[in-house]
C-alpha atoms as a PDB file:
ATOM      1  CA  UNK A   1     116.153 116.503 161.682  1.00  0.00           C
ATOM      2  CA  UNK A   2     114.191 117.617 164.747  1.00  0.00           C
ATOM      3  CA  UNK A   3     112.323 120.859 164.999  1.00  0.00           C
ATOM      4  CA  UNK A   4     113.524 123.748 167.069  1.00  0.00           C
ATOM      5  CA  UNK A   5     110.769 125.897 169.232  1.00  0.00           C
ATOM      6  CA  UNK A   6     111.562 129.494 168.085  1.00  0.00           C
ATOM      7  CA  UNK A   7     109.986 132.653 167.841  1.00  0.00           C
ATOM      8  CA  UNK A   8     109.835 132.860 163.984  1.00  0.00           C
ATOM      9  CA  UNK A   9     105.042 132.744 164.322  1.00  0.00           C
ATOM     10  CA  UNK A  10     105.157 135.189 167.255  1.00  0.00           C
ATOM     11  CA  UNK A  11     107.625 137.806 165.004  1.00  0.00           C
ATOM     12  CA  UNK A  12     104.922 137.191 162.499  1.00  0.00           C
ATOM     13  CA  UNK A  13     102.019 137.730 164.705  1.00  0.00           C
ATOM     14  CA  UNK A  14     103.304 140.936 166.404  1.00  0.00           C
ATOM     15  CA  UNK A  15     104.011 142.835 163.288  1.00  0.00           C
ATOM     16  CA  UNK A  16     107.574 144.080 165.445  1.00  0.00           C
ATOM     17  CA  UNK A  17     105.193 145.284 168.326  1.00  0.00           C
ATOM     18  CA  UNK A  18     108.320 143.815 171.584  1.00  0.00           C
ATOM     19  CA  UNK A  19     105.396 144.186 174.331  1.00  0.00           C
ATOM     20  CA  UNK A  20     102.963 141.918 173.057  1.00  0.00           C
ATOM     21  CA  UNK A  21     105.758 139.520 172.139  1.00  0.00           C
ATOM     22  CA  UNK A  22     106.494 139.660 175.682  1.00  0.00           C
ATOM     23  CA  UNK A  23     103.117 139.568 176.695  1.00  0.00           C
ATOM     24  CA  UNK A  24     102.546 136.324 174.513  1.00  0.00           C
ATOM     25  CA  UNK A  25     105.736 134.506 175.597  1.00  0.00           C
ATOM     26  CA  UNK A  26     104.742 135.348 178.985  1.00  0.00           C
ATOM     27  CA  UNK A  27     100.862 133.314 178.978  1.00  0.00           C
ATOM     28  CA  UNK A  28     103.229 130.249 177.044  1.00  0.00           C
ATOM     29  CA  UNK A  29     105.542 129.980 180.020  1.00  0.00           C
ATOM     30  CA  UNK A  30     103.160 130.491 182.523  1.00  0.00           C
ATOM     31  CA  UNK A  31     100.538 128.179 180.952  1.00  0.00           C
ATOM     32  CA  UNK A  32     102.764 125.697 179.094  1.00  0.00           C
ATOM     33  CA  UNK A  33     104.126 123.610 182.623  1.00  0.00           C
ATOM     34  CA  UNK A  34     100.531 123.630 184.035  1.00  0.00           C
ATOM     35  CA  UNK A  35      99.005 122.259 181.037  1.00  0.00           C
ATOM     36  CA  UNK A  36     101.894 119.278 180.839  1.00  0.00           C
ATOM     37  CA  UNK A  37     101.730 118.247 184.212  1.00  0.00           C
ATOM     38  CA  UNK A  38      97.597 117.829 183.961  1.00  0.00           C
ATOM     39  CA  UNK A  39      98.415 116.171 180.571  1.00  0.00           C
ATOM     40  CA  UNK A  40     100.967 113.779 182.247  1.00  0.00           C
ATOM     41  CA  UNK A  41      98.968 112.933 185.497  1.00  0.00           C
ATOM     42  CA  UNK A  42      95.961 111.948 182.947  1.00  0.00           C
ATOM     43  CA  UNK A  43      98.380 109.455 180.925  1.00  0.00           C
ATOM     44  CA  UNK A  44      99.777 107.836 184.315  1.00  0.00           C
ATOM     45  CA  UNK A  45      96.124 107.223 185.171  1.00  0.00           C
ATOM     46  CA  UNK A  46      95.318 105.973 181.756  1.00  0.00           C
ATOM     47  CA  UNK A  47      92.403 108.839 181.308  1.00  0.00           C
ATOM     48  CA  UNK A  48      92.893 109.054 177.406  1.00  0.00           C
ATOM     49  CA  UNK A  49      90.010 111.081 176.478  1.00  0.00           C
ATOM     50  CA  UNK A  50      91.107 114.179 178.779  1.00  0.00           C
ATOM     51  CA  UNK A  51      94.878 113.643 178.003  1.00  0.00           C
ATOM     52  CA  UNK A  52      93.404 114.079 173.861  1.00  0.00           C
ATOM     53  CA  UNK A  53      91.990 117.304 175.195  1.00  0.00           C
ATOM     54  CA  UNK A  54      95.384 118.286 177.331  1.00  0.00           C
ATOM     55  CA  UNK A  55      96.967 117.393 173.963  1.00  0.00           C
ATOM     56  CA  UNK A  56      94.289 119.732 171.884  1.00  0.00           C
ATOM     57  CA  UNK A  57      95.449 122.751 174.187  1.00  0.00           C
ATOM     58  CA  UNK A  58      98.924 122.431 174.092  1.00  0.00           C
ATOM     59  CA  UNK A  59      98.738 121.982 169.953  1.00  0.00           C
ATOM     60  CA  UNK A  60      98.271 125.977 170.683  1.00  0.00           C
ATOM     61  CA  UNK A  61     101.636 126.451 171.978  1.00  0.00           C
ATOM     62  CA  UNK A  62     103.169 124.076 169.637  1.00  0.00           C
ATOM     63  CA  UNK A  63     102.011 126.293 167.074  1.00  0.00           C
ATOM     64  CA  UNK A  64     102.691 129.561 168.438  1.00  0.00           C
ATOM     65  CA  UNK A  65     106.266 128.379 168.697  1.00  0.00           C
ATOM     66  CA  UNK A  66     106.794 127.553 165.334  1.00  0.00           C
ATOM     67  CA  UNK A  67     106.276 123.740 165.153  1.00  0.00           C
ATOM     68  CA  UNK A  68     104.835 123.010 162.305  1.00  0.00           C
ATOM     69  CA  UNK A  69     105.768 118.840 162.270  1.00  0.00           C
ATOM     70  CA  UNK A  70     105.476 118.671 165.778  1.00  0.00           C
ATOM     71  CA  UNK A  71     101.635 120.204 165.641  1.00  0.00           C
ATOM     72  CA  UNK A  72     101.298 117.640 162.490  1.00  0.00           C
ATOM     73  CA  UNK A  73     102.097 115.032 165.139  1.00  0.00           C
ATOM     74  CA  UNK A  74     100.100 116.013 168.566  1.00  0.00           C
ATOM     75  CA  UNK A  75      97.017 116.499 165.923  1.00  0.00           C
ATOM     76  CA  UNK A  76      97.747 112.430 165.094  1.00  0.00           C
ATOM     77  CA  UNK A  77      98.908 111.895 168.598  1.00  0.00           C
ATOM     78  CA  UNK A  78      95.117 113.526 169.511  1.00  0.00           C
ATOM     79  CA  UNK A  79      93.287 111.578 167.836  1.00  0.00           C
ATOM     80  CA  UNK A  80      95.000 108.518 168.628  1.00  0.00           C
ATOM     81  CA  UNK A  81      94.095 109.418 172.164  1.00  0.00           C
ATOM     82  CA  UNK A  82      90.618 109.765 171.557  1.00  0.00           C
ATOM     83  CA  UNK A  83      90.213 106.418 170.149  1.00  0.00           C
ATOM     84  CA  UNK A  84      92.080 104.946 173.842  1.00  0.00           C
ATOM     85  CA  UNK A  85      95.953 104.362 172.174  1.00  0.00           C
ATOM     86  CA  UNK A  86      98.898 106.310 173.869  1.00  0.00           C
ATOM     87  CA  UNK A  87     101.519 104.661 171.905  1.00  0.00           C
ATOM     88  CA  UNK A  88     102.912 108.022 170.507  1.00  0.00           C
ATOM     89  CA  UNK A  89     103.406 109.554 173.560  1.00  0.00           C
ATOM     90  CA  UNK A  90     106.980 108.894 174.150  1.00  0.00           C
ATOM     91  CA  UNK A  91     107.116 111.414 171.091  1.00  0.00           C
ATOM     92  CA  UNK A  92     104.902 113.732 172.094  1.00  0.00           C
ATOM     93  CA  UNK A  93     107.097 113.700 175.611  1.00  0.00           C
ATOM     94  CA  UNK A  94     110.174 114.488 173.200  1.00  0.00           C
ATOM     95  CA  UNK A  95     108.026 118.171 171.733  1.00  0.00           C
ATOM     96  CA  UNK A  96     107.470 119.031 175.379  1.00  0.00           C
ATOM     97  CA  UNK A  97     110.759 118.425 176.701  1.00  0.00           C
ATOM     98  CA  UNK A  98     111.815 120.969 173.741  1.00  0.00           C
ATOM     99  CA  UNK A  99     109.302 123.383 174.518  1.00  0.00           C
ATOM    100  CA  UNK A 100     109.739 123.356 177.868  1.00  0.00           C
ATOM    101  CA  UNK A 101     113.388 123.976 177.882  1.00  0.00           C
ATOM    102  CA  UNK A 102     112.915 126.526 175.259  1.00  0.00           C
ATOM    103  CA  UNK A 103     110.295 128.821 177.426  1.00  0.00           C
ATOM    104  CA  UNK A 104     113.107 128.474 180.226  1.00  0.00           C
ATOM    105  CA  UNK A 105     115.628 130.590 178.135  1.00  0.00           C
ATOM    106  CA  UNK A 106     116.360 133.598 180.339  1.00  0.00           C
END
């Protein structure tokens, strides 16, 4: 069973407060494309060590959207970068198709 993003951790965080839901949803989908295109360009060119740290930022937004196994998996998927192996990233690709589509909800 794959994860779903959702909004169940920024609910939580907001304590009901609508604005700074907004507010927060707002940084992930203006931040959220940026960060995966710098993260893709650095796998096409084979730069590992910044694509772990691409990887470390976007665990962020994994998290604020409620995946808990996907964050389980960039943190493994992170590491694995920093020691020069990409072979996870096919899944990785899968959470940020997910996300992506989810922050793209109207």
């Amino acid at each position: 069973m794959k994860e779903q993003p959702n909004m169940s951790y920024i609910h939580q965080l907001s304590g009901g407060d609508k604005e700074f839901e907004a507010k927060l949803l707002s940084v992930v989908k203006r931040e959220l494309p940026e960060e995966v295109n710098v993260y893709r360009k650095n796998i096409i060119e084979q730069n590992f060590t910044e694509a772990a740290s691409n990887v470390h930022k976007i665990k962020h937004k994994i998290s604020i959207l409620g995946l808990e196994k996907s964050y389980e998996y960039a943190e493994s998927y992170e590491n694995e970068l920093r020691d020069g192996i990409s072979k996870s990233d096919s899944g990785f690709e899968e959470i940020l198709k997910q996300m992506l589509l989810f922050i793209d909800q109207p």
